[in-house]
Protein backbone atom coordinates (compact mmCIF):
# COMPACT_ATOMS: atom_id res chain seq x y z
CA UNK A 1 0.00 0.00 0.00
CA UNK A 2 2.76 2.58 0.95
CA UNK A 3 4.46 1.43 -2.32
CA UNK A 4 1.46 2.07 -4.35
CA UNK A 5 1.09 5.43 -3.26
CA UNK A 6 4.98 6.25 -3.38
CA UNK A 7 4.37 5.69 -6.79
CA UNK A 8 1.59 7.67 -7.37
CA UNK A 9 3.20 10.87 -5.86
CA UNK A 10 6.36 9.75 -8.49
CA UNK A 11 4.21 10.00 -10.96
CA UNK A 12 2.54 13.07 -10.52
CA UNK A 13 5.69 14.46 -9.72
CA UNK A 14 6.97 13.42 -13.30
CA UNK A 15 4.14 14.90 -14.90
CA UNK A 16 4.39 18.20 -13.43
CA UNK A 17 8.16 18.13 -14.50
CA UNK A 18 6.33 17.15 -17.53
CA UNK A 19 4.75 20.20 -18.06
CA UNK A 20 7.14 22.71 -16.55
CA UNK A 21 9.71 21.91 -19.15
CA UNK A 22 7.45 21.27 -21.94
CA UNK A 23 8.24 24.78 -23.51
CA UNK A 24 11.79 24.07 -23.90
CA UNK A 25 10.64 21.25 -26.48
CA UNK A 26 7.71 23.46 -28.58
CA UNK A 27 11.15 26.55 -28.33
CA UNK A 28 13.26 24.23 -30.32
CA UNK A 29 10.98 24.14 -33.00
CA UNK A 30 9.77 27.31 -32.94
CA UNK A 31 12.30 28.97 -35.02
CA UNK A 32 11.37 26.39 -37.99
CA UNK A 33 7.78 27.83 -38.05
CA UNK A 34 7.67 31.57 -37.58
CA UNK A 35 9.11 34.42 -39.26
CA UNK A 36 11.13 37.24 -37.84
CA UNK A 37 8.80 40.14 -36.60
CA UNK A 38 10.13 42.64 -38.89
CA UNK A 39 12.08 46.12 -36.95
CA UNK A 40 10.69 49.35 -36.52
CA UNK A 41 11.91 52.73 -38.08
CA UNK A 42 15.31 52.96 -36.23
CA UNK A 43 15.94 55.72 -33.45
CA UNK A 44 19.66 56.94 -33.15
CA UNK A 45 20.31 56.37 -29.46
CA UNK A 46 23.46 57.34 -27.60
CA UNK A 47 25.60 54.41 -25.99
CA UNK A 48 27.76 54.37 -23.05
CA UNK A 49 29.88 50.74 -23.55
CA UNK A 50 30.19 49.11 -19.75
CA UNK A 51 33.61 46.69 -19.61
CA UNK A 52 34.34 45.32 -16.26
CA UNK A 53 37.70 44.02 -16.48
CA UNK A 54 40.58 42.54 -14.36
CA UNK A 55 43.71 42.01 -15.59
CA UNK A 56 42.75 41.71 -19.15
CA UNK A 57 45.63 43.86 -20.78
CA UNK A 58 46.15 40.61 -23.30
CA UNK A 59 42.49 40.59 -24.83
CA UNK A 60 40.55 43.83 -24.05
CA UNK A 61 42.45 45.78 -26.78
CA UNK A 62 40.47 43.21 -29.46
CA UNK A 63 37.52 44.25 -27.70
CA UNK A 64 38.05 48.27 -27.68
CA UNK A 65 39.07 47.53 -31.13
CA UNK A 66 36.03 46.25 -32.59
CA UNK A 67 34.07 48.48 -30.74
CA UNK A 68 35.92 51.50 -32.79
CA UNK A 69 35.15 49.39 -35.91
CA UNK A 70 31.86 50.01 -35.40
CA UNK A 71 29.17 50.85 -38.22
CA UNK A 72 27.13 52.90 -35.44
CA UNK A 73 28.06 56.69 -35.56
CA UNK A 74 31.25 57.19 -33.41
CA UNK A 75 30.15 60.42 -31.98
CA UNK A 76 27.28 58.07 -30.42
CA UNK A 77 29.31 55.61 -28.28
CA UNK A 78 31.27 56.12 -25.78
CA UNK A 79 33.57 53.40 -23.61
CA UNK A 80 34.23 53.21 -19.73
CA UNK A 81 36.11 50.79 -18.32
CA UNK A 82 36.27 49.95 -14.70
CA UNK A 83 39.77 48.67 -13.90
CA UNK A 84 38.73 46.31 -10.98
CA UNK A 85 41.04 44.98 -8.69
CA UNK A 86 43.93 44.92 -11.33
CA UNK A 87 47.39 44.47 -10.87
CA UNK A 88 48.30 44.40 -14.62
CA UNK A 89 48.33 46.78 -17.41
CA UNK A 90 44.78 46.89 -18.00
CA UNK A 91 44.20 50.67 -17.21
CA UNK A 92 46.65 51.68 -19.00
CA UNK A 93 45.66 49.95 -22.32
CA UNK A 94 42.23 50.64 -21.81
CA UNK A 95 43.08 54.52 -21.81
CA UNK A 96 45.47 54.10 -24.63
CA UNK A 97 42.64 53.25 -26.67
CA UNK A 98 40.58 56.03 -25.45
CA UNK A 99 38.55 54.61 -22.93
CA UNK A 100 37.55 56.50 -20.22
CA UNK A 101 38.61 54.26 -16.81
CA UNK A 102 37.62 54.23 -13.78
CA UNK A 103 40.10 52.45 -11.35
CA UNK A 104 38.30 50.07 -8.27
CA UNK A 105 40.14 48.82 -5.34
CA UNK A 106 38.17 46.44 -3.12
CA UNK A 107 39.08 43.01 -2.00
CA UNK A 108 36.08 42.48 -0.11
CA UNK A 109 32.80 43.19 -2.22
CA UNK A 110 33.74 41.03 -5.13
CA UNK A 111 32.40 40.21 -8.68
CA UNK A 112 31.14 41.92 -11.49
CA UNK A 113 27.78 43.10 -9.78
CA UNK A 114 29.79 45.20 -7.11
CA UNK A 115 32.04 46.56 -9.93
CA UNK A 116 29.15 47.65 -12.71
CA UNK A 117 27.38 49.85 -9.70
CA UNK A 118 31.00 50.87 -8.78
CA UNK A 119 31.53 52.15 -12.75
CA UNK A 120 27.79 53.27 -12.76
CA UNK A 121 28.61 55.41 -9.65
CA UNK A 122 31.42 57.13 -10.61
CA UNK A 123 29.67 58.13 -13.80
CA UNK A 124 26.84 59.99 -12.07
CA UNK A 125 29.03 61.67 -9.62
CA UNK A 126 30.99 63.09 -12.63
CA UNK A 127 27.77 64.10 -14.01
CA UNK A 128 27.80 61.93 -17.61
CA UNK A 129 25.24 59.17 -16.46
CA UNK A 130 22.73 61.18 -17.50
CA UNK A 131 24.05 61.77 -21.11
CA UNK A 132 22.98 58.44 -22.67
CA UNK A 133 19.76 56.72 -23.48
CA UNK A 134 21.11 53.31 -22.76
CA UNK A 135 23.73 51.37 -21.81
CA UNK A 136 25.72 47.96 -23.17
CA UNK A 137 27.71 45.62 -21.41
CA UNK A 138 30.33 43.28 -22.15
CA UNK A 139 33.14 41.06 -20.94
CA UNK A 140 36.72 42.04 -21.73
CA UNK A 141 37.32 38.70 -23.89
CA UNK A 142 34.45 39.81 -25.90
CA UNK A 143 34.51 40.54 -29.65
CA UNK A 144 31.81 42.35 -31.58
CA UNK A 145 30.93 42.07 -35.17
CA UNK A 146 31.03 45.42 -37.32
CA UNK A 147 27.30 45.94 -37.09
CA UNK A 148 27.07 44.88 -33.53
CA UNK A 149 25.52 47.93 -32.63
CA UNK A 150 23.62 48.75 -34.84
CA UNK A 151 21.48 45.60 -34.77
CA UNK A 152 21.40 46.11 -31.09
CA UNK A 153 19.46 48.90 -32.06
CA UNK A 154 17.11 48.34 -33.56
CA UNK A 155 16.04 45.93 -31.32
CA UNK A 156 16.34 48.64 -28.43
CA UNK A 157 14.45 51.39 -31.12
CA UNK A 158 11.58 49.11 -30.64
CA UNK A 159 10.56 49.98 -27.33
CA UNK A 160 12.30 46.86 -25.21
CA UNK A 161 13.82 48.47 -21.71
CA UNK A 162 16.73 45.72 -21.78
CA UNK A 163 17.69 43.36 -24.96
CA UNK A 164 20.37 40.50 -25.84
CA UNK A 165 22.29 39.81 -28.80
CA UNK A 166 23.60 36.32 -30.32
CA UNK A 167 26.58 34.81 -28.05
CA UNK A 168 28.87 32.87 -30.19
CA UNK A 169 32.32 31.85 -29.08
CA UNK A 170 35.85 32.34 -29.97
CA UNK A 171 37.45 29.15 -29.42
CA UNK A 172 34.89 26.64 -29.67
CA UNK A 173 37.67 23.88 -31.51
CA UNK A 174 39.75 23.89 -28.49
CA UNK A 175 38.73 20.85 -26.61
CA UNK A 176 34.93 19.39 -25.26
CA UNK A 177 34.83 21.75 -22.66
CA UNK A 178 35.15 25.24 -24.94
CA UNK A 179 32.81 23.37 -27.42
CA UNK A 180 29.91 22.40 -24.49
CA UNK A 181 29.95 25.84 -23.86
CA UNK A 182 29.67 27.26 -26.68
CA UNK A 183 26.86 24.93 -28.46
CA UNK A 184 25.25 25.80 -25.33
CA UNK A 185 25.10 29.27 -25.34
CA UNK A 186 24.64 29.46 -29.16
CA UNK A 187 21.24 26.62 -28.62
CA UNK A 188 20.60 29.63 -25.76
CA UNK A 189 20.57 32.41 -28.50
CA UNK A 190 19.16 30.56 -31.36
CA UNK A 191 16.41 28.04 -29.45
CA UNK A 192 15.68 29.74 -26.67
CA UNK A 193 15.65 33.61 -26.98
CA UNK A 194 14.75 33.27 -31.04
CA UNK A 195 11.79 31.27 -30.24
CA UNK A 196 10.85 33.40 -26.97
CA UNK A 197 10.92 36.27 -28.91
CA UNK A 198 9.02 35.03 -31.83
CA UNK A 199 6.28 34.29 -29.29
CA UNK A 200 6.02 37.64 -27.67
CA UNK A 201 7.65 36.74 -24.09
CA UNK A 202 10.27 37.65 -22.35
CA UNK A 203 14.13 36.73 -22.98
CA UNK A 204 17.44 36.39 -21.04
CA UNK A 205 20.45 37.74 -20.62
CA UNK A 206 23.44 35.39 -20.11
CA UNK A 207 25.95 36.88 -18.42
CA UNK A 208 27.48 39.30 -21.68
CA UNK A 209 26.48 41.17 -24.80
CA UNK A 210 22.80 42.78 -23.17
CA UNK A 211 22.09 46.41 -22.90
CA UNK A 212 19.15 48.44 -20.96
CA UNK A 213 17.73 51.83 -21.38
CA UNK A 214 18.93 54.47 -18.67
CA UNK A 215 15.05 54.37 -17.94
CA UNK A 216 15.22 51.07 -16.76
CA UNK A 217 18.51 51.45 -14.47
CA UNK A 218 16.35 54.29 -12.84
CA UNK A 219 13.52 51.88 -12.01
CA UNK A 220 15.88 49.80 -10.96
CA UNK A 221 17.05 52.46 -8.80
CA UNK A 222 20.86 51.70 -9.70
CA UNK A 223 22.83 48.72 -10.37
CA UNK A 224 22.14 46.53 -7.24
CA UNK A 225 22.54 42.85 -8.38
CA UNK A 226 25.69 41.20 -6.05
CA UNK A 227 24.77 37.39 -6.34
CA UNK A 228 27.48 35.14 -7.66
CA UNK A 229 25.29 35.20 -10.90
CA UNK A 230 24.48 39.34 -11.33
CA UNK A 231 22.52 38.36 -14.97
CA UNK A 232 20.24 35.57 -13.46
CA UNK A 233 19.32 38.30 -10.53
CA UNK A 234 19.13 40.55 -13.14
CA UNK A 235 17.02 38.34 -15.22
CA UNK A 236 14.98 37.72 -12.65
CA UNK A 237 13.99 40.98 -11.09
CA UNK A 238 12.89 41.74 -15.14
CA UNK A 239 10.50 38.86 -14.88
CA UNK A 240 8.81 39.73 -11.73
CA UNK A 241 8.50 43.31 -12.85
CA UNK A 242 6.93 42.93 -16.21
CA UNK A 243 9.95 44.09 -17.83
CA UNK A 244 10.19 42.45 -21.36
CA UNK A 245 13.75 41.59 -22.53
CA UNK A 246 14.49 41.90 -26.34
CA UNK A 247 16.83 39.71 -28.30
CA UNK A 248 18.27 40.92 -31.42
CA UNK A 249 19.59 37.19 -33.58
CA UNK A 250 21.85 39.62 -36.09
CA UNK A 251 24.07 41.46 -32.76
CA UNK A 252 26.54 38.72 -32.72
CA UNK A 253 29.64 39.08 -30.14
CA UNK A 254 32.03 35.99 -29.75
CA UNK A 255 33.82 35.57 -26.25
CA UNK A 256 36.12 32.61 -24.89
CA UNK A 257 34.88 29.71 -22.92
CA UNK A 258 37.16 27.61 -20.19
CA UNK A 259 39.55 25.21 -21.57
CA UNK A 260 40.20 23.51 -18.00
CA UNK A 261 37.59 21.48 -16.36
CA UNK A 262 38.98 22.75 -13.18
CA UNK A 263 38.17 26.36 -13.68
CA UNK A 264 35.11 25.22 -15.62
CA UNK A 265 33.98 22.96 -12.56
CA UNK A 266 34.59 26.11 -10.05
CA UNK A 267 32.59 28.74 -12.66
CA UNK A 268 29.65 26.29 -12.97
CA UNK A 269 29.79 25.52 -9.59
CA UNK A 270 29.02 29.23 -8.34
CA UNK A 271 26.45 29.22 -10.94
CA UNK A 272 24.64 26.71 -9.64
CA UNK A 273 25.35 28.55 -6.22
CA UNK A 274 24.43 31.64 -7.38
CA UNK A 275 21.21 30.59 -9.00
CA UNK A 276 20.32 29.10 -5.35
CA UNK A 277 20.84 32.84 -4.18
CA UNK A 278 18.35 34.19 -6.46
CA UNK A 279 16.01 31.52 -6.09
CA UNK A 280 15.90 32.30 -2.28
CA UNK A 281 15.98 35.78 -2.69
CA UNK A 282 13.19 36.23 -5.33
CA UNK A 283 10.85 33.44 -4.40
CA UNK A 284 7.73 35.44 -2.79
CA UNK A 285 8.01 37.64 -6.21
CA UNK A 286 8.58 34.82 -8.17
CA UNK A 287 4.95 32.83 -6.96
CA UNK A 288 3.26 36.81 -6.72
CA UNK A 289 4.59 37.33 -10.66
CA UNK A 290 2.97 33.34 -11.43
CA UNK A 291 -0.31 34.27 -9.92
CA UNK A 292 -0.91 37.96 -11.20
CA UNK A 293 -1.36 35.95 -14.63
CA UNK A 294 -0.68 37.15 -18.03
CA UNK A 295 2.73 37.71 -20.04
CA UNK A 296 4.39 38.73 -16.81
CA UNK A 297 2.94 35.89 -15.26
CA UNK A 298 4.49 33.11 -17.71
CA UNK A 299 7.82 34.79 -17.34
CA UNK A 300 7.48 34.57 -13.56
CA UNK A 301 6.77 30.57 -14.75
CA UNK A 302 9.27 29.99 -16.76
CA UNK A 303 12.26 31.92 -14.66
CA UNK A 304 10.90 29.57 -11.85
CA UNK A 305 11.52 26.80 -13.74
CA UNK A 306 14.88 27.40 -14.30
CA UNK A 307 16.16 28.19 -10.87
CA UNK A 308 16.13 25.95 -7.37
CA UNK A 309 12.33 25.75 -7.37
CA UNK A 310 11.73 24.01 -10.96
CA UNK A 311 15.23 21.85 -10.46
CA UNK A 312 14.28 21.00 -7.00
CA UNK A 313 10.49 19.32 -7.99
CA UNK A 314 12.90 17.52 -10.98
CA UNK A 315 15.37 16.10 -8.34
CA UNK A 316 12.86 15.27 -5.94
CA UNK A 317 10.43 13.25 -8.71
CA UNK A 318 13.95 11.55 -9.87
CA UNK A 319 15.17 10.59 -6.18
CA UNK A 320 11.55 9.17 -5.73
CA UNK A 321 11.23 7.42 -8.43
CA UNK A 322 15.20 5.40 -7.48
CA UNK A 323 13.28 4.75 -4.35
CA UNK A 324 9.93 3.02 -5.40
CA UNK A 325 12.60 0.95 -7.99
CA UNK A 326 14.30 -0.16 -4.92
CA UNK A 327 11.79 -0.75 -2.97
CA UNK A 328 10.27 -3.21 -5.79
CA UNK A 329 13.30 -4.28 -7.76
CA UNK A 330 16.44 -4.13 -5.55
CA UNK A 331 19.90 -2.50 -6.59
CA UNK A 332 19.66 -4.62 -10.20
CA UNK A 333 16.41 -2.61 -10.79
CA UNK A 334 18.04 0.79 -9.56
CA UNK A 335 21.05 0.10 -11.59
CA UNK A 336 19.31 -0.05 -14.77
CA UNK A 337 17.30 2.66 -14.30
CA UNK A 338 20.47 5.11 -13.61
CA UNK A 339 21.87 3.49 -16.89
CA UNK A 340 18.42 4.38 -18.71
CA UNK A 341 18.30 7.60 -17.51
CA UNK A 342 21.71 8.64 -18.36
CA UNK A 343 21.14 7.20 -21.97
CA UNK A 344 18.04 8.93 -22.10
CA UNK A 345 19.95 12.37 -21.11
CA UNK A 346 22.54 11.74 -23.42
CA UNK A 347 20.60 11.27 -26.38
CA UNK A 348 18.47 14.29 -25.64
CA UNK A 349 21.44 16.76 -25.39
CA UNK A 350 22.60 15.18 -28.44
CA UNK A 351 19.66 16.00 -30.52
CA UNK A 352 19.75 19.76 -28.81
CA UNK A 353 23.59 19.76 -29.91
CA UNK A 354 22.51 18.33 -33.46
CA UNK A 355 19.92 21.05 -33.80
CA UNK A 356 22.16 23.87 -32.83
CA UNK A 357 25.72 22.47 -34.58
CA UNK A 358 23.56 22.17 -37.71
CA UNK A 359 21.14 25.25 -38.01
CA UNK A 360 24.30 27.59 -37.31
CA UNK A 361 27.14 25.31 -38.88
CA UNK A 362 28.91 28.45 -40.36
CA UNK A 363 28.45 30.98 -37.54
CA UNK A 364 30.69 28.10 -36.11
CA UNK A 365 34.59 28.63 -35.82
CA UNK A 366 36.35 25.23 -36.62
CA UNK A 367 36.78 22.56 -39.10
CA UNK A 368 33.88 19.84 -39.61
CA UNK A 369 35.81 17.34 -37.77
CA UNK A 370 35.81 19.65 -34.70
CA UNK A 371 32.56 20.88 -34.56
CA UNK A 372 31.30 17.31 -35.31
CA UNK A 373 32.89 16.14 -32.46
CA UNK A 374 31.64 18.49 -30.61
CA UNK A 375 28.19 17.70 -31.16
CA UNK A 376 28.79 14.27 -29.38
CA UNK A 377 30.75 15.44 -26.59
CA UNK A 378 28.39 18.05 -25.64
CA UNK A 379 26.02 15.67 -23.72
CA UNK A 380 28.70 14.79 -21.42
CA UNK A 381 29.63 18.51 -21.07
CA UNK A 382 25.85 19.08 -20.47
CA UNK A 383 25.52 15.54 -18.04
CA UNK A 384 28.89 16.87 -15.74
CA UNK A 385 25.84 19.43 -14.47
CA UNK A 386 24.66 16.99 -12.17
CA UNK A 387 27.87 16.28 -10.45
CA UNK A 388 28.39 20.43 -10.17
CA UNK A 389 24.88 20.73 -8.98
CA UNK A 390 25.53 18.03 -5.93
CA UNK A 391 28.82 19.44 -4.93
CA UNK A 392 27.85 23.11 -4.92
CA UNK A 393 25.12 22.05 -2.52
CA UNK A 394 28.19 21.00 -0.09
CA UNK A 395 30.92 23.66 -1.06
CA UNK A 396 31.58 26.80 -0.99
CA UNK A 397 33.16 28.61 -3.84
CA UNK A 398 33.43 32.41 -4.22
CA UNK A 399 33.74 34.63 -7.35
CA UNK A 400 37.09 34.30 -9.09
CA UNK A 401 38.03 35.81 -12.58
CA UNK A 402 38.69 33.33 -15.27
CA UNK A 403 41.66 33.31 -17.51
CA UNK A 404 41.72 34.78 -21.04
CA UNK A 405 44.32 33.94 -23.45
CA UNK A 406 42.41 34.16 -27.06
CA UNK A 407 43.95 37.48 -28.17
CA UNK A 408 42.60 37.67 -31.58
CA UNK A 409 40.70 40.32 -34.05
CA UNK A 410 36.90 39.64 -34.83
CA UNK A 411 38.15 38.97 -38.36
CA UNK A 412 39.82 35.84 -37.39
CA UNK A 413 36.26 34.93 -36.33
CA UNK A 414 34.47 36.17 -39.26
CA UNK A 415 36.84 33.67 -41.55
CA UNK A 416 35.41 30.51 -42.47
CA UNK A 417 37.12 27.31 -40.43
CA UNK A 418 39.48 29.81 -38.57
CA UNK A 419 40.50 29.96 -34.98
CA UNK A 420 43.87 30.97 -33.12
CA UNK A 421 44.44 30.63 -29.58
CA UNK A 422 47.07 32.66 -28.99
CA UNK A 423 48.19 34.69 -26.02
C-alpha cells in the first residue's frame, strides 16, 4: 500500500516536470515555423559601452578595437572601463585606446555586480550618467561584429527596456569543454531567446552582450545585483517586474569559454550557487509574478523553472522514483534505471547539440571534424551538471576571474574554419 502510493506521488511528480519543461521542447521548433517580426523605423540612441575588467591587458584591446570598428556613428558611443582589482596593465591599455577608466580597489565586495554599480557610480558623480539613453555591457574577452551595434538597435528602437544579442564563441575547436559551452550558449541564442521572442515573451540575458535603457537602471534604482550570478538576478527581477527583454539574432559578439575542467567545474559551480541565491531571494516575487497571470505571469513561470524551485520538484520526482525501484526491484532494478536515464539524457542533449551544430554550422569557428565532435561530446559537457549541482550544494566557492588567453581580431572569427588561440 505505501508502495502504491509512493508511486503515485512519483508520478505526478513526473508529470508536473512534464509540463514545466514542456516549452523548452515546442522553443526548439519554434524557429522552424515563424518568421522574424520585422524592426521598426530605427531611433539613433546614444551608448555608453560598460567593460568590467581585471587584468585583461592581453584581450581587451580586441575588444576596444572592434568596438571603434563600429558601423554605429562614433560620436554616439562612448567606452568606460572599470579597472577592478587589477594588478596588470589593464588601465593603462584601456586609456590608450581612449577609454575612459575608472580604477576600483576592493578586495572584499567582489564580482562583477559590485564593480558595474562601482563604474555606474562614478559616472553619475561626474555628471555623464545622464548623457545616454542606454547602456551595453560586455566582458573584456568579448569581440563584436562590425554591425554589432547597430542591430542592437534596432532591437532597443523598438521599445524593449533591456535586450540580448547572439553569443557565439571564440574558441569553440579547443577541446569538449570550450565546445559544451559554446553549443550551449549558441542553442541559448538561437532556441531559446529566437523562439521566446518570436512568441512575444520575455528573454534572457546570459551573463554578456545585453544592454538596458537608462530608464530602466532608474527603475531599478541603480545597479544593485551582487549574487554570484548578477545576470540571473538581473534576469529575474525583469520577470517579476513585467519588464520584457528583447533579443536581437543579427548582434553577434564571440567571447572565450574555459579550456580547463577545473576552472570550468569552479565557474559552474558558483552558478549553480548563485542561482540558489536568487532563487531564495526572489521566491515570494517569483509565486506573486505566477499568480498575477498574463505575459508577466508566464515569465514569472518559466524563470521559476529554471532556478532551485523548478530543479528541486525535478530532483525530488527523480530521487523518488530510485526509491519506489528499490523498494520493488532491488539495486539490479536501480542500476538499470540510472543506466536508462543517463542514456536517455545523453541522447536528448545530443539531438539539442545536433539542432544547434547544424542550423548555425557556419556561424561556427572550426573545421567539420571539430565541430562534429563536438556535437557528441556536448552531452557529457551538459551531463557533468549533475555532479556540479551536488557538490555546490556541499561547497563553498566564491567569485574568481577566469583566464583569457584568445587574443585575436573579430576577423579571425568572421573567416570561415578559422581559430587561433594565442596569447
Amino acid at each position: 500500500m505505501h508502495i502504491e502510493a509512493l508511486r503515485m506521488v512519483s508520478r505526478i511528480l513526473a508529470a508536473l516536470v512534464f509540463i514545466c519543461y514542456l516549452y523548452q521542447i515546442v522553443y526548439l521548433f519554434v524557429p522552424m515555423l515563424k518568421k522574424n517580426r520585422p524592426h521598426g523605423k530605427a531611433i539613433m540612441n546614444r551608448y555608453a559601452v560598460l567593460i568590467a575588467a581585471r587584468n585583461e591587458e592581453n584581450v581587451l584591446p580586441y575588444l576596444l578595437e572592434s568596438i571603434a570598428a563600429q558601423d554605429y556613428p562614433g560620436e554616439l558611443v562612448d567606452v568606460y572601463v572599470v579597472a577592478d582589482n587589477c594588478t596588470d596593465g589593464t588601465a593603462y591599455t584601456a586609456r590608450k585606446h581612449g577609454a575612459t577608466v575608472f580604477e576600483r580597489f576592493n578586495t572584499k565586495q567582489i564580482g562583477k555586480g559590485y564593480a558595474l554599480n562601482f563604474l555606474l557610480g562614478q559616472m553619475k558623480n561626474t555628471g555623464v550618467l545622464d548623457n545616454y539613453d542606454a547602456f551595453l555591457v560586455f566582458d573584456a574577452d568579448n569581440l563584436l561584429r562590425p554591425d554589432y551595434i547597430s542591430q542592437m538597435n534596432r532591437t532597443c528602437s523598438d521599445g524593449y527596456e533591456a535586450f540580448c544579442g547572439y553569443r557565439n564563441s571564440k574558441n569553440f575547436a579547443d577541446n569538449w569543454i570550450s565546445s559544451g559551452y559554446a553549443l550551449w550558449f549558441i542553442h541559448d541564442s538561437v532556441h531559446l531567446n529566437q523562439s521566446r521572442m518570436l512568441l512575444g515573451t520575455t528573454c534572457a540575458v546570459s551573463g554578456t552582450g545585453f544592454g538596458f535603457r537608462r530608464s530602466l537602471l532608474e527603475k531599478c534604482g541603480g545597479w544593485h545585483f551582487f549574487t554570484l550570478t548578477e545576470d540571473i538576478e538581473f534576469d529575474t527581477w525583469c520577470a517579476t517586474h513585467g519588464v520584457r527583454i528583447g533579443f536581437c539574432r543579427e548582434a553577434m559578439l564571440y567571447d572565450e569559454q574555459p579550456t580547463s575542467f577545473r576552472q570550468s567545474w569552479r565557474q559552474r559551480t558558483r552558478w549553480v550557487q548563485g542561482g540558489i541565491q536568487v532563487s531564495i531571494k526572489y521566491a515570494a516575487q517569483l509565486l506573486r509574478g505566477i499568480l498575477r497571470g498574463g505575459r508577466a505571469g508566464y515569465a514569472s513561470f518559466e524563470t521559476a523553472t529554471l532556478s532551485l524551485w523548478g530543479y528541486g520538484v525535478s530532483a525530488l520526482a527523480s530521487g523518488l522514483a530510485i526509491v519506489c525501484t528499490f523498494l520493488t526491484e532491488r539495486w539490479p532494478g536501480v542500476f538499470l534505471a540510472l543506466g536508462t536515464a543517463a542514456v536517455g539524457m545523453y541522447v536528448s542533449m545530443l539531438i539539442v547539440g545536433a539542432l544547434t551544430l547544424l542550423g548555425e554550422w557556419d556561424n561556427i569557428s572550426g573545421s567539420s571534424a571539430k565541430k562534429v565532435m563536438g556535437m557528441f561530446t556536448f552531452p557529457f559537457f551538459m551531463m557533468t551538471f549533475v555532479p556540479i549541482a551536488i557538490s555546490a550544494i556541499f561547497c563553498k566557492f566564491g567569485w574568481q576571474p577566469i583566464s583569457h588567453t584568445v587574443a585575436v581580431p573579430v576577423s579571425s572569427m568572421m573567416t570561415p574554419g578559422s581559430h587561433s588561440s594565442a596569447a
